[in-house]
N, C-alpha and C. Protein backbone atom coordinates (compact mmCIF):
# COMPACT_ATOMS: atom_id res chain seq x y z
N UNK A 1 -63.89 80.95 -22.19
CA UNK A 1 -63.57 79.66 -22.81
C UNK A 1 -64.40 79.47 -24.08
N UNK A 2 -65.97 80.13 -24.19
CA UNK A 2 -66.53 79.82 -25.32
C UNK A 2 -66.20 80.82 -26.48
N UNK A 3 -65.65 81.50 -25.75
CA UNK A 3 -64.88 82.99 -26.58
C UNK A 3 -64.08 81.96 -27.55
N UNK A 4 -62.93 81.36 -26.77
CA UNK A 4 -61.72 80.94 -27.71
C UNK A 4 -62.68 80.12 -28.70
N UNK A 5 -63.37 79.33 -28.18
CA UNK A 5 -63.54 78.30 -29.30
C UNK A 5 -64.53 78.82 -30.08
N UNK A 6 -65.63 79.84 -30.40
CA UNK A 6 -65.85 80.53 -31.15
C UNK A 6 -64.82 81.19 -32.01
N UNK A 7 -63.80 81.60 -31.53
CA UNK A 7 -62.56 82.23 -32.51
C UNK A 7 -62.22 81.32 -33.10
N UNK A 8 -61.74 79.97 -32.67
CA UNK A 8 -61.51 79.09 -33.00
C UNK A 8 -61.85 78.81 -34.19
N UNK A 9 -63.21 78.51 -34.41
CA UNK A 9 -64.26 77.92 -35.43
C UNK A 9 -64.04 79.07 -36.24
N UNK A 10 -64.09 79.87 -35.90
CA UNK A 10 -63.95 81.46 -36.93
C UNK A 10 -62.86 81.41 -37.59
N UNK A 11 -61.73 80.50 -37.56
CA UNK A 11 -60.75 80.35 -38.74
C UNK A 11 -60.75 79.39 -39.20
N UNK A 12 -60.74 79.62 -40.49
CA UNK A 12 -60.59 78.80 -41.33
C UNK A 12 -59.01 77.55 -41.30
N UNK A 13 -58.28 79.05 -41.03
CA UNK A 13 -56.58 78.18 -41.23
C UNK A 13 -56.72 77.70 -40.25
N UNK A 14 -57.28 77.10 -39.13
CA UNK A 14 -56.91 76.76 -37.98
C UNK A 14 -57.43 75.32 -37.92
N UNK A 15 -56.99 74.09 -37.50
CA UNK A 15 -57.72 72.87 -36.99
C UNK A 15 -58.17 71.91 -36.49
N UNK A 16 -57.45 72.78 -35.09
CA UNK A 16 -56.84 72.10 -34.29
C UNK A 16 -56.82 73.43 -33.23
N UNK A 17 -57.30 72.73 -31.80
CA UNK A 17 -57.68 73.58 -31.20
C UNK A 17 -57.05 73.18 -29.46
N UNK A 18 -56.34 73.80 -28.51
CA UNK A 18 -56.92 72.67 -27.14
C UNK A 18 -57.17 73.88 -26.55
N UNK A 19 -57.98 73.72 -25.65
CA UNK A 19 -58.39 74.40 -24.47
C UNK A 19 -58.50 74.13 -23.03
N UNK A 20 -58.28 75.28 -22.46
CA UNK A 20 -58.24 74.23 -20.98
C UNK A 20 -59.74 75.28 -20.26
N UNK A 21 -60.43 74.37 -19.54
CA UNK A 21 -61.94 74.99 -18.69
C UNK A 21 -61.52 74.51 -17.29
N UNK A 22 -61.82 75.40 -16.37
CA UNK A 22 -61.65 75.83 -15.16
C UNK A 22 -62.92 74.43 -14.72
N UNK A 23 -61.82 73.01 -13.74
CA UNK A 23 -63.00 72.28 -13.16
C UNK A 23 -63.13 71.19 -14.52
N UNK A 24 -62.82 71.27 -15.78
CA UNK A 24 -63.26 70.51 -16.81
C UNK A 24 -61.99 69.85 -17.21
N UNK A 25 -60.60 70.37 -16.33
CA UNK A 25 -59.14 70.06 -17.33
C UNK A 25 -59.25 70.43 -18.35
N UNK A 26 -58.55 69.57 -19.29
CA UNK A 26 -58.71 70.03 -20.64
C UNK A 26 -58.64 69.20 -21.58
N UNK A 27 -58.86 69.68 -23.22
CA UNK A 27 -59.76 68.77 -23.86
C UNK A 27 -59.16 69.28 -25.66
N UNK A 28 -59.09 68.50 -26.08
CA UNK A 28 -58.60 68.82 -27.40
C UNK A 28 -59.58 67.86 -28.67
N UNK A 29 -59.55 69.00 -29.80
CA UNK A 29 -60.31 68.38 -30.67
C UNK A 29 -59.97 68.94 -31.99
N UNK A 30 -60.45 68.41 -33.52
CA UNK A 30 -59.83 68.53 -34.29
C UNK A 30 -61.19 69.14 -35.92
N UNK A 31 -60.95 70.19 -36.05
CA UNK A 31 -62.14 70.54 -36.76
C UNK A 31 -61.79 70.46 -38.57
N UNK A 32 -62.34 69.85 -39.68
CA UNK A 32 -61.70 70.22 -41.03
C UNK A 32 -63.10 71.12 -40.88
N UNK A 33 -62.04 72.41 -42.29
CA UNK A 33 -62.90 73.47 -42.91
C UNK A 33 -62.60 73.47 -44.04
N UNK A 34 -63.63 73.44 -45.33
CA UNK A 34 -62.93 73.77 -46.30
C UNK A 34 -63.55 74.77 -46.76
């Protein structure tokens, strides 16, 4: 899970993310990069 959201953060084009954690449900959040 910290995998994805490290990849996550690792793009630029990306900004918008959801993930789901085992026990945590899941959780969405919204990153700007410029």
């Amino acid at each position: 899970a910290e995998a994805q959201i490290q990849k996550f953060l690792a793009n630029p084009n990306t900004d918008f993310v959801d993930a789901r954690f085992g026990g945590h449900g899941c959780f969405a959040f919204r990153v700007r990069r410029n």
